[in-house]
C-alpha atoms as a PDB file:
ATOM      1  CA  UNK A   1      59.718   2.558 -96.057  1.00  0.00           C
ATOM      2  CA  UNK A   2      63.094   1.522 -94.885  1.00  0.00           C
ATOM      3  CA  UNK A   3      66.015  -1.088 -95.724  1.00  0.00           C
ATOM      4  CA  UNK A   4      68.264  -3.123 -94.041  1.00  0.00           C
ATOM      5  CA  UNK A   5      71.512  -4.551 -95.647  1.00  0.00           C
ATOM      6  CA  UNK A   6      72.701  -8.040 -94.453  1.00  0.00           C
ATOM      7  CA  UNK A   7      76.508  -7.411 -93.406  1.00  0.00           C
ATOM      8  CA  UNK A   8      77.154 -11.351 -92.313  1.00  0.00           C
ATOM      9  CA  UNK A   9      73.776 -13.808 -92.954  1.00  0.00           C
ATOM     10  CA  UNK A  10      74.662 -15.922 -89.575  1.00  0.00           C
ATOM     11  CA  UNK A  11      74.359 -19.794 -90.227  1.00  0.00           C
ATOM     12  CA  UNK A  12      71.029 -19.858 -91.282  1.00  0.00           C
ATOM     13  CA  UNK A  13      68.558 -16.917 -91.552  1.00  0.00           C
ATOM     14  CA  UNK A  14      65.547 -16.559 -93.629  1.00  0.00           C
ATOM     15  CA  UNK A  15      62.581 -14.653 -94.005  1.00  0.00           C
ATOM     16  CA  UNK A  16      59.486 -15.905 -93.004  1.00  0.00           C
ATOM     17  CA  UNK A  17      55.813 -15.299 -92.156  1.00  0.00           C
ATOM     18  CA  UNK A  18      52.417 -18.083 -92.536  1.00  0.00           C
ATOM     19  CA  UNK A  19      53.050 -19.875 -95.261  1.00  0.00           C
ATOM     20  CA  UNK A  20      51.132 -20.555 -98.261  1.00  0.00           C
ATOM     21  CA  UNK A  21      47.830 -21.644 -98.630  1.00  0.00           C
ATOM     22  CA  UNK A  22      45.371 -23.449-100.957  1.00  0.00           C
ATOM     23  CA  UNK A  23      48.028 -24.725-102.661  1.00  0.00           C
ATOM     24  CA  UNK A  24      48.535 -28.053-101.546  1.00  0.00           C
ATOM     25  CA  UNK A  25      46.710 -29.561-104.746  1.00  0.00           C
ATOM     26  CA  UNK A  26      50.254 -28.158-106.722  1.00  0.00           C
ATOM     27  CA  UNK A  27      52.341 -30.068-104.203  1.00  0.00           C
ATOM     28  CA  UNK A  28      53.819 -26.619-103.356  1.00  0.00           C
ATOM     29  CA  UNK A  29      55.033 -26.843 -99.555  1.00  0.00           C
ATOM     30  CA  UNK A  30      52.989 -24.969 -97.391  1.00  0.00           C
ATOM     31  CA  UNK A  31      56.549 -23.275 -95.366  1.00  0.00           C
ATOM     32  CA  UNK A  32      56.006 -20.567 -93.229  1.00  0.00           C
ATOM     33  CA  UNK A  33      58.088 -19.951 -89.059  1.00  0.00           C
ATOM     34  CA  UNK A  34      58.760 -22.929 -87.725  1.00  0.00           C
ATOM     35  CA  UNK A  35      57.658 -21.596 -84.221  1.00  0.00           C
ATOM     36  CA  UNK A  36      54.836 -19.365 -84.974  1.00  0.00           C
ATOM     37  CA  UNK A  37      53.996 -18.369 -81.527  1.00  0.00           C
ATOM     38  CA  UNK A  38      56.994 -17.034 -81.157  1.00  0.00           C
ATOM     39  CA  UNK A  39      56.286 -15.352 -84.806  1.00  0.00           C
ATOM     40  CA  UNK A  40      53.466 -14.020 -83.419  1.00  0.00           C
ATOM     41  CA  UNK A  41      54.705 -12.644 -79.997  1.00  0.00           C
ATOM     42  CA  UNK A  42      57.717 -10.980 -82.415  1.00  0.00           C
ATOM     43  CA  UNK A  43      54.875  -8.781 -83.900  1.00  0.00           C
ATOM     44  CA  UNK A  44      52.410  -8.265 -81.087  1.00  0.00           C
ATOM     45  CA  UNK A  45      55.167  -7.058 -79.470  1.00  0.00           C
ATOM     46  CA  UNK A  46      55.734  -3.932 -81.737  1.00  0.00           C
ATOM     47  CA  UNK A  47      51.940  -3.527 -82.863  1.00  0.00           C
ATOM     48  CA  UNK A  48      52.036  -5.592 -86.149  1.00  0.00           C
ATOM     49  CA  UNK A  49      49.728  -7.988 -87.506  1.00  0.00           C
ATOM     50  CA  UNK A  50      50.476 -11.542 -86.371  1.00  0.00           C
ATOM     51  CA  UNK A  51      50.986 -12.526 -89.959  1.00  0.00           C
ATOM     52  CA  UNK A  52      53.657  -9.956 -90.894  1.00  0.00           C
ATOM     53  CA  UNK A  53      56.672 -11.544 -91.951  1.00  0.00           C
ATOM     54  CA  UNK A  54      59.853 -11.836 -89.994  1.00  0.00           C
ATOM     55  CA  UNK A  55      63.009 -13.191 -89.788  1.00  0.00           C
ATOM     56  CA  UNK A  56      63.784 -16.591 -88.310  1.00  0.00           C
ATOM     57  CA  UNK A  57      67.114 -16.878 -87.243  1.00  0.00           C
ATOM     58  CA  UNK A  58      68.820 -20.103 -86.481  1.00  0.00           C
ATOM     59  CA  UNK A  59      71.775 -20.688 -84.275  1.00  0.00           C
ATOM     60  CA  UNK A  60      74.392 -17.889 -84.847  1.00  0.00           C
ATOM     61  CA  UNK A  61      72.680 -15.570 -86.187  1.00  0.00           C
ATOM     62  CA  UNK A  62      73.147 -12.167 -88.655  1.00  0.00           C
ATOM     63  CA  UNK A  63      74.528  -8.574 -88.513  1.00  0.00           C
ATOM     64  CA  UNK A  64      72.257  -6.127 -89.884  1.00  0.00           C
ATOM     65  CA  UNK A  65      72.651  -2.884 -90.820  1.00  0.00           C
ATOM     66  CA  UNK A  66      69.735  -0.239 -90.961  1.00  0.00           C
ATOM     67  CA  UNK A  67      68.923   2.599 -92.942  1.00  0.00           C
ATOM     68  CA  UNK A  68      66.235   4.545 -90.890  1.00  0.00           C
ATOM     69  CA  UNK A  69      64.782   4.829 -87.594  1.00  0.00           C
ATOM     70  CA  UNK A  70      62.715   1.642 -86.283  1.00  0.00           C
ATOM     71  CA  UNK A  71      61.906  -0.429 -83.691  1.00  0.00           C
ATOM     72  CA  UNK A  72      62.263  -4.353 -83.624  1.00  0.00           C
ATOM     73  CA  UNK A  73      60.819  -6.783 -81.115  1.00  0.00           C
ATOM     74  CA  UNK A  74      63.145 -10.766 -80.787  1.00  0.00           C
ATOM     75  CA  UNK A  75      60.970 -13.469 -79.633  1.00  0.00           C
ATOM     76  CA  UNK A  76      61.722 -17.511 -79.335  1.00  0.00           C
ATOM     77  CA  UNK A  77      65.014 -18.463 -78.442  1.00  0.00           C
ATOM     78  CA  UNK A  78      67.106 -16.596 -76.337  1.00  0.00           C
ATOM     79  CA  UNK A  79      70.239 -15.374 -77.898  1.00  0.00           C
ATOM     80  CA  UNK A  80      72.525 -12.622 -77.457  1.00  0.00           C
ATOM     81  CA  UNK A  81      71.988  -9.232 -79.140  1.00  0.00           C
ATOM     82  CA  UNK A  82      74.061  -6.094 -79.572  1.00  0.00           C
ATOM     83  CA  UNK A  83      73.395  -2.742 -81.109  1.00  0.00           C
ATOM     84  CA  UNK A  84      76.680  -1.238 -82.474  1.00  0.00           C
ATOM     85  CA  UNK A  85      78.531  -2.285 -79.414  1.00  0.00           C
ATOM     86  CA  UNK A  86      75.509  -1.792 -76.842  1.00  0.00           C
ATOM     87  CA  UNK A  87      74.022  -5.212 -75.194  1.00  0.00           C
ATOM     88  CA  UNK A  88      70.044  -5.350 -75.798  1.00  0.00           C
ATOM     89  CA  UNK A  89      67.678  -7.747 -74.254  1.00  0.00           C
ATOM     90  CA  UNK A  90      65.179 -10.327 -75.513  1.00  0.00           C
ATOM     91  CA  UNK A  91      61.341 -10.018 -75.274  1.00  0.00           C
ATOM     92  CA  UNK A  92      61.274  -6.319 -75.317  1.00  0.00           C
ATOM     93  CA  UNK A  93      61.078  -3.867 -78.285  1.00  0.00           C
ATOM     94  CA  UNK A  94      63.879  -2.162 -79.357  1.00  0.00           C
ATOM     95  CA  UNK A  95      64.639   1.225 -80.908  1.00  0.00           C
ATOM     96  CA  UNK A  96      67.316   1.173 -83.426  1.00  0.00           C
ATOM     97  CA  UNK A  97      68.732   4.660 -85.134  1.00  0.00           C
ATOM     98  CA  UNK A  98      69.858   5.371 -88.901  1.00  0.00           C
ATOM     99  CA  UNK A  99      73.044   3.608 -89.851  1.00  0.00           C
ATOM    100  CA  UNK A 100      73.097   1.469 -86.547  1.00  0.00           C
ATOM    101  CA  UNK A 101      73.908  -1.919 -86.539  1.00  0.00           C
ATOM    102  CA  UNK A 102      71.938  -4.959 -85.060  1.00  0.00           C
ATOM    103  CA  UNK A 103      73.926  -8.022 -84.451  1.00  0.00           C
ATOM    104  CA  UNK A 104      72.892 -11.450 -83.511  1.00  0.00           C
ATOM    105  CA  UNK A 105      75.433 -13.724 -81.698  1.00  0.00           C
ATOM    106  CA  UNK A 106      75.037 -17.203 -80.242  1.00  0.00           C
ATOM    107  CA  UNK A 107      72.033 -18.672 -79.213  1.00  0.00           C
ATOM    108  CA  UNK A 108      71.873 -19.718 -75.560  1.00  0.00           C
ATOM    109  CA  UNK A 109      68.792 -21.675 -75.213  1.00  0.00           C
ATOM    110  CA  UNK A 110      66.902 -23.091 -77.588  1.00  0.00           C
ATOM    111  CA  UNK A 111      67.319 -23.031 -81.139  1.00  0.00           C
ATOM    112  CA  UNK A 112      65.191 -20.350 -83.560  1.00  0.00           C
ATOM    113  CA  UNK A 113      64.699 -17.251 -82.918  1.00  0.00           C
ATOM    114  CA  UNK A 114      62.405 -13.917 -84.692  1.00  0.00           C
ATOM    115  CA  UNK A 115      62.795 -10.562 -85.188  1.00  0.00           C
ATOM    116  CA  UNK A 116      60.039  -8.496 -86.050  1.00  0.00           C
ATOM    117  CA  UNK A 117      60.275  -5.050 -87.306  1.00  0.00           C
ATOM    118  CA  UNK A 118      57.085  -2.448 -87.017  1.00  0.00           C
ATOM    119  CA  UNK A 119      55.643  -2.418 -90.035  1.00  0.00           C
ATOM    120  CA  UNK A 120      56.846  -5.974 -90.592  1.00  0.00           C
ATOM    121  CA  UNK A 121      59.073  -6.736 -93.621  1.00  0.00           C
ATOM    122  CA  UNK A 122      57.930  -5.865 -97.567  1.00  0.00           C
ATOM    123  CA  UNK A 123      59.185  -7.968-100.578  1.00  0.00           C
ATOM    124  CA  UNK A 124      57.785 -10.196-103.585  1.00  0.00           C
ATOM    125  CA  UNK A 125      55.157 -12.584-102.300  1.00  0.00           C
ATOM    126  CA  UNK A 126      55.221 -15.911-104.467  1.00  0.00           C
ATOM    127  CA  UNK A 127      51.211 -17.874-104.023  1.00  0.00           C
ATOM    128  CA  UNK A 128      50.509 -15.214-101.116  1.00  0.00           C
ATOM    129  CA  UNK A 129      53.349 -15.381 -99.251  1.00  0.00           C
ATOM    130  CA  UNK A 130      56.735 -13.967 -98.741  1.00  0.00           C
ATOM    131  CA  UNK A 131      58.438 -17.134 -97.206  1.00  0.00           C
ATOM    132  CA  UNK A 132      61.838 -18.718 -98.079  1.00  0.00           C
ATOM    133  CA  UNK A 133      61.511 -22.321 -99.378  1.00  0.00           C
ATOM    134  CA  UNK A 134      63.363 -24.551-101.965  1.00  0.00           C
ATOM    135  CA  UNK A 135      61.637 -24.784-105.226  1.00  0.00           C
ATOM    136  CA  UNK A 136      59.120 -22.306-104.396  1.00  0.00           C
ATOM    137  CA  UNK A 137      61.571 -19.146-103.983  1.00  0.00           C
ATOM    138  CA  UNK A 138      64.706 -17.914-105.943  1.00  0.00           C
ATOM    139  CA  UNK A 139      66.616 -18.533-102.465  1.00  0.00           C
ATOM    140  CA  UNK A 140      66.418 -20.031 -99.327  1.00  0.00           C
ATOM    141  CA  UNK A 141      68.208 -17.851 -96.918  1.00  0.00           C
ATOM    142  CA  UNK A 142      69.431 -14.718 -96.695  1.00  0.00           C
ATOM    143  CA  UNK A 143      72.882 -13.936 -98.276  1.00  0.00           C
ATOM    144  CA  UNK A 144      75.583 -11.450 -97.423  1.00  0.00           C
ATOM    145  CA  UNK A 145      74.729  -7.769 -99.468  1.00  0.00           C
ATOM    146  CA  UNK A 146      70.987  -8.954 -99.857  1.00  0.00           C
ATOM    147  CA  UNK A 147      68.903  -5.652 -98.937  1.00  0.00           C
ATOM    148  CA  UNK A 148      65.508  -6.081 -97.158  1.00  0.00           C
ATOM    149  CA  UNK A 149      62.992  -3.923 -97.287  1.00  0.00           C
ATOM    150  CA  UNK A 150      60.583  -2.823 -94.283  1.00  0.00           C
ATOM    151  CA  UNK A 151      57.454  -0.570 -93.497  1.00  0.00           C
ATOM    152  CA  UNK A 152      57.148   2.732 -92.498  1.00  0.00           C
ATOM    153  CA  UNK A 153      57.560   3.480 -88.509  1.00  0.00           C
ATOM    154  CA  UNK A 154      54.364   4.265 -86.873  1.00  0.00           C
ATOM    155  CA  UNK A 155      52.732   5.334 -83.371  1.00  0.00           C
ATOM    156  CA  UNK A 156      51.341   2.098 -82.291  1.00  0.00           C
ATOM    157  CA  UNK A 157      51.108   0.303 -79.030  1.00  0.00           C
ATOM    158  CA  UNK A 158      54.392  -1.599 -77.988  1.00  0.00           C
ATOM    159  CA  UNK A 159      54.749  -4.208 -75.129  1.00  0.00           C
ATOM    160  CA  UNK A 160      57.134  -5.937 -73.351  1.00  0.00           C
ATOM    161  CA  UNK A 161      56.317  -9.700 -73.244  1.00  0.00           C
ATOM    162  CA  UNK A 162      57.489 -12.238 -70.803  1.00  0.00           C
ATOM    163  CA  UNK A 163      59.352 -14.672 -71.677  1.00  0.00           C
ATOM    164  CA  UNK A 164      57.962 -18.100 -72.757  1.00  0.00           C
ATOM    165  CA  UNK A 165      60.220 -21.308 -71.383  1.00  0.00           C
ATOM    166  CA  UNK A 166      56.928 -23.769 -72.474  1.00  0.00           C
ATOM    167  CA  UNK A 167      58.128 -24.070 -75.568  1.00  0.00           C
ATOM    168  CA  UNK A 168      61.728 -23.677 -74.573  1.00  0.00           C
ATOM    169  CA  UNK A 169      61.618 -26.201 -71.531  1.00  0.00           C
ATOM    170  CA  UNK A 170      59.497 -28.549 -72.498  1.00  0.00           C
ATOM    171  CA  UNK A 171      60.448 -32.314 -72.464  1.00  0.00           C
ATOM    172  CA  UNK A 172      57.136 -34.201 -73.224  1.00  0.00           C
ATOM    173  CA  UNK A 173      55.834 -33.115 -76.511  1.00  0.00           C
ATOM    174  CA  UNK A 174      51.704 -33.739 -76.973  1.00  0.00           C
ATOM    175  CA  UNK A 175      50.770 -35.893 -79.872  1.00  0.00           C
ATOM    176  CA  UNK A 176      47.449 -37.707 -81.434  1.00  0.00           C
ATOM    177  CA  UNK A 177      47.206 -40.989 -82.852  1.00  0.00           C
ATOM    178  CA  UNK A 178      47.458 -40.043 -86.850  1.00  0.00           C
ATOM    179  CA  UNK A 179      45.685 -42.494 -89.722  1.00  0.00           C
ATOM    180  CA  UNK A 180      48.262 -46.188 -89.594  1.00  0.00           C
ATOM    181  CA  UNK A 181      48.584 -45.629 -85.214  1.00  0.00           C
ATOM    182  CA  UNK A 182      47.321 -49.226 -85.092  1.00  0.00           C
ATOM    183  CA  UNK A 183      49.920 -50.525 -87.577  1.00  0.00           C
ATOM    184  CA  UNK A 184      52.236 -50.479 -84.563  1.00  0.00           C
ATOM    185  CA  UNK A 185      52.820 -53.936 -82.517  1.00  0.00           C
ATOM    186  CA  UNK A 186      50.508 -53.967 -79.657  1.00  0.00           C
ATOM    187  CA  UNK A 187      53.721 -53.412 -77.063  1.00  0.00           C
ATOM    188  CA  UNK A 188      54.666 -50.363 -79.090  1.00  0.00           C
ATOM    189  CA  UNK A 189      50.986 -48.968 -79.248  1.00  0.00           C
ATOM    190  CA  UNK A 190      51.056 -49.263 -75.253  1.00  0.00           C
ATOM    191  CA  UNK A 191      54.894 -48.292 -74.764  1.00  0.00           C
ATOM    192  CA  UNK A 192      55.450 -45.359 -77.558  1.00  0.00           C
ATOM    193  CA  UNK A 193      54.517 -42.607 -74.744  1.00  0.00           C
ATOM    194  CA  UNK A 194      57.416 -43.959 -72.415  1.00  0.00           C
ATOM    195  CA  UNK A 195      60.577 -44.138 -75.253  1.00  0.00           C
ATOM    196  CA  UNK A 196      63.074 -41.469 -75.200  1.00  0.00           C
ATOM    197  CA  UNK A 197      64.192 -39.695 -78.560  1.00  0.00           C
ATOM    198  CA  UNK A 198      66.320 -37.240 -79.728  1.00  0.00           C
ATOM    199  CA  UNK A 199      66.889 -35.351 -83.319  1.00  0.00           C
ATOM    200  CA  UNK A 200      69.464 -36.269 -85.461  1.00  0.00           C
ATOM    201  CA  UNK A 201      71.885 -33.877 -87.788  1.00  0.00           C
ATOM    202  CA  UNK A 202      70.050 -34.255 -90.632  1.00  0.00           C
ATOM    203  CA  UNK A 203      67.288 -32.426 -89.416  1.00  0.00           C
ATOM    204  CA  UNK A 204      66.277 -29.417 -91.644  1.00  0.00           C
ATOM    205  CA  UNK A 205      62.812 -27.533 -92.358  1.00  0.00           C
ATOM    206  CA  UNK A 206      61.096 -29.965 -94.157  1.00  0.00           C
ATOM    207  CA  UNK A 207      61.686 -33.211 -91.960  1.00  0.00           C
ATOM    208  CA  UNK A 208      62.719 -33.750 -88.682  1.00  0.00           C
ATOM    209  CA  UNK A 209      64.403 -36.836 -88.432  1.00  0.00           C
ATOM    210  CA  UNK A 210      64.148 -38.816 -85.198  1.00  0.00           C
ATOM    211  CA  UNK A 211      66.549 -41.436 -83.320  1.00  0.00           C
ATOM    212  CA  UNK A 212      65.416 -43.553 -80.858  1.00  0.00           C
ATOM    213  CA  UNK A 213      64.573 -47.677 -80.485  1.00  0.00           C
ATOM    214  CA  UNK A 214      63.033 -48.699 -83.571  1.00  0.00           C
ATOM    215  CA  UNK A 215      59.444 -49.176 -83.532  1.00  0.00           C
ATOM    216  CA  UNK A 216      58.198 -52.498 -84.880  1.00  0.00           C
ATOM    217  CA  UNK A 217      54.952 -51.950 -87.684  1.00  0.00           C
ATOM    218  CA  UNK A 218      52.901 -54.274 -89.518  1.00  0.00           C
ATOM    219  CA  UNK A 219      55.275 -54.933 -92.442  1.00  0.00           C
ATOM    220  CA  UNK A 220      52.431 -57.010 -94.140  1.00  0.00           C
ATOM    221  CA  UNK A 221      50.577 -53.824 -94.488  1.00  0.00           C
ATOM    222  CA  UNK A 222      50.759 -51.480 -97.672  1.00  0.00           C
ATOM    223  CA  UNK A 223      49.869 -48.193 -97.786  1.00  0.00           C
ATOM    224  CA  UNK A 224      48.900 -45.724-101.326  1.00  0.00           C
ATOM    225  CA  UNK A 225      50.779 -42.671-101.516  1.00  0.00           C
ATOM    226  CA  UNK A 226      48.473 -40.450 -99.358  1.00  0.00           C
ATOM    227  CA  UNK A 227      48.583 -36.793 -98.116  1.00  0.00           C
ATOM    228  CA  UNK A 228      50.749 -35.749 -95.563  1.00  0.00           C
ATOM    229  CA  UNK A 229      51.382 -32.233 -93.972  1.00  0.00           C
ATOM    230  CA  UNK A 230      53.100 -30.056 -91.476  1.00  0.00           C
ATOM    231  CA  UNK A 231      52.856 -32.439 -88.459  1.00  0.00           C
ATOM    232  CA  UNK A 232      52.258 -35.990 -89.766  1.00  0.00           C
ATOM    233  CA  UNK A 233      54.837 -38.465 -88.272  1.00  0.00           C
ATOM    234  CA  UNK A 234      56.046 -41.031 -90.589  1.00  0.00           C
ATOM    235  CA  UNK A 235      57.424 -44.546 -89.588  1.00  0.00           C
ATOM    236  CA  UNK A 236      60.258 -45.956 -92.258  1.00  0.00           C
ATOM    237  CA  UNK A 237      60.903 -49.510 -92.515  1.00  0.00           C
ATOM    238  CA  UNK A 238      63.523 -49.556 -90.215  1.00  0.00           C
ATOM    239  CA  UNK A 239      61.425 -48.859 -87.638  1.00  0.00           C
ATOM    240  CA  UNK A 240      62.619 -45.202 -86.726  1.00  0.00           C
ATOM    241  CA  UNK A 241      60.253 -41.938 -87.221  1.00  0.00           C
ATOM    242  CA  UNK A 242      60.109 -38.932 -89.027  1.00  0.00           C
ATOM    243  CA  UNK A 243      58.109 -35.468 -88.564  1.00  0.00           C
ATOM    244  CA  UNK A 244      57.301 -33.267 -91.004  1.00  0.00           C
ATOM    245  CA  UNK A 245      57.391 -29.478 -90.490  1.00  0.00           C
ATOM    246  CA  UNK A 246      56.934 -26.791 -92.882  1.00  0.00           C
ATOM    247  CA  UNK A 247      58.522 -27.035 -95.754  1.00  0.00           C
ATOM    248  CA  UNK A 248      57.490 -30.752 -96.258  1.00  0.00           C
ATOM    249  CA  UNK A 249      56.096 -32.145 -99.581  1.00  0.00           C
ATOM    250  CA  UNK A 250      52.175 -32.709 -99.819  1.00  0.00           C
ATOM    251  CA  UNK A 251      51.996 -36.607-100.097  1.00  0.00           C
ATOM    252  CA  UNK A 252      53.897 -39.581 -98.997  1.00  0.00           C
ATOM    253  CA  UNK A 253      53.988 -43.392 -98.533  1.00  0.00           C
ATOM    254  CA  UNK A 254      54.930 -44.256 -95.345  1.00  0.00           C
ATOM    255  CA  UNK A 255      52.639 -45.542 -92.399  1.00  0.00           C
ATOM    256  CA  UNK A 256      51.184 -42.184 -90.544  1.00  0.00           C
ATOM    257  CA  UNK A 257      51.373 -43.159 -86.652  1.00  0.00           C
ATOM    258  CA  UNK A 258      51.182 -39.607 -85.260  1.00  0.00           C
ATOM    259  CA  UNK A 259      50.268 -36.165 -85.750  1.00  0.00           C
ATOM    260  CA  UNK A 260      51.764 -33.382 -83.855  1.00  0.00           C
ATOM    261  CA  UNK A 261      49.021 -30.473 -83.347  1.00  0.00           C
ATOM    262  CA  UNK A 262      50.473 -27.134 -83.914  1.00  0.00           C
ATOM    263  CA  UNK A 263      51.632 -26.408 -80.415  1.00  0.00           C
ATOM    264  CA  UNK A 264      53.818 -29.344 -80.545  1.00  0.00           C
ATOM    265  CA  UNK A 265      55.405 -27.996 -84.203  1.00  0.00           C
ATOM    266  CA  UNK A 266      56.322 -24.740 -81.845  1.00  0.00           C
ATOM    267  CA  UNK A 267      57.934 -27.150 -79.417  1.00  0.00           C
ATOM    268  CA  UNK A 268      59.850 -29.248 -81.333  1.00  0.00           C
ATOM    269  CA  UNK A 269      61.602 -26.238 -83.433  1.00  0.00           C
ATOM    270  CA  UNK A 270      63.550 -25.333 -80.543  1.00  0.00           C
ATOM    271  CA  UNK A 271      64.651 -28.929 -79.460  1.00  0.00           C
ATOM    272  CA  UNK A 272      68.661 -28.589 -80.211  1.00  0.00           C
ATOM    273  CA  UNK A 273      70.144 -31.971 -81.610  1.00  0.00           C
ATOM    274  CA  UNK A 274      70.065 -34.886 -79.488  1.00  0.00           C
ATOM    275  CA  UNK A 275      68.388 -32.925 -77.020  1.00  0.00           C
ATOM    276  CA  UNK A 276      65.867 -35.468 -75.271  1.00  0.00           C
ATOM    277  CA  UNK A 277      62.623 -35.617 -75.622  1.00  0.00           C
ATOM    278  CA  UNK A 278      59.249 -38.195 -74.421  1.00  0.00           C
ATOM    279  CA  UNK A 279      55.820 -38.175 -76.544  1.00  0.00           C
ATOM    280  CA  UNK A 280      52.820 -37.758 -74.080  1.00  0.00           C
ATOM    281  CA  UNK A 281      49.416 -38.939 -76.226  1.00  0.00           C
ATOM    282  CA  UNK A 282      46.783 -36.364 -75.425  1.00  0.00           C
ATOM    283  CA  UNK A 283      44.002 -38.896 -75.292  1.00  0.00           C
ATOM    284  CA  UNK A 284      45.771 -41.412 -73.542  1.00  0.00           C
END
């Protein structure tokens, strides 16, 4: 076992790994990476489970400071990466020494990104998991001085991986029609697909907030509170739409017009703010 100390946390950096489970009936949030296929390429990469945990750094990210020999792999977005004052790349796994520093700078395309460690990263697991999330954990990102413990270096099978720009590039996000679709206006139903949007400030982990031309719904309609999850896109009375990603509540009250499959959660993690972006119906 090793530790790393958190010199500088970067703007927002927290640890991460599948979520929790089963636990929907508390209405405890199920969190867990935002992208998870780049989580999972993070650990392939340096022979861990897919389901070890990891950090997911957003934006600027931290300065860490290691305590014994390891090796890392940084999937997702690309950013910029020194250790000490020695460049490294992306998408390839990384040796780091005893009382060397890794440092995270600015990201350059996209917006999250994850760094693995072999052995993947030990702490307190709250409901079966160690991830970050308001309510559920004492705190929601890492702090300056916090010390983070990680498993034991081993002999396994590392690989370089190449570089995903899917899920960087994309511009037309796949979607299904979710439970209220048809509360939509009939030109809305046909013309959704062909709208432009973008994501607004406001945006955090729980809900992704979307701008765009307001959608026009059935306002005669009323819908129960009903359960919602990581992917259900809501429609407000103003007409404009909101996703929800992983740290979302467990029921809500607001028309359902879309779902975004899993892929699409991956996607839309590292759309930037008022970064463009179209909605392509996979049925359509």
């Amino acid at each position: 076992m090793g530790s790393c100390r958190v010199i500088s946390p970067g703007v927002y950096t927290s640890i991460q790994d599948e979520g929790r489970t089963g636990v929907g009936h508390l209405g405890i949030p199920i969190s867990g990476a935002l992208d998870k296929n780049s989580m999972y390429r993070a650990n392939l990469a340096i022979g861990n489970p897919s389901y070890a945990a990891v950090l997911e750094i957003t934006l600027n990210g931290p300065t860490l400071e290691f305590d014994q020999k390891t090796k890392l792999a940084i999937e997702g977005a690309e950013i910029e990466i020194w250790i000490d004052e020695d460049m490294v790349p992306n998408n390839k796994p990384i040796e780091i020494k005893a009382g060397s520093r890794l440092k995270f700078g600015k990201v350059l395309s996209g917006v999250r990104c994850y760094l693995a460690i072999q052995g993947g990263f030990q702490g307190k697991k709250i409901m079966g998991s160690m991830s970050m999330c308001r309510f559920v954990t004492e705190a929601i990102r890492l702090q300056k001085g916090d010390l983070i413990s990680f498993g034991a270096l081993e002999k396994v099978e590392t690989k370089s991986m190449i570089p995903d720009k899917t899920i960087l590039e994309e511009r037309r996000i796949d979607v299904l029609p979710g439970p209220e679709f048809d509360w939509l206006s009939e030109e809305d139903q046909k013309s959704i697909y062909a709208k432009e949007f973008h994501l607004k400030p406001q945006s955090n982990r729980s809900a992704f907030l979307f701008e765009g031309d307001p959608l026009e719904i059935d306002k005669k309609r009323e819908l129960i509170t009903s359960p919602v999850f990581p992917g259900i896109v809501q429609c407000y009375p103003n007409g404009q739409l909101v996703l929800l990603h992983r740290d979302a509540q467990r029921t809500g009250g607001y028309p359902r017009l879309l779902i975004f499959p899993e892929e699409s959660l991956d996607v839309i993690a590292q759309k930037r703010i008022r970064e463009k972006f179209t909605l392509n119906f996979e049925n359509r």
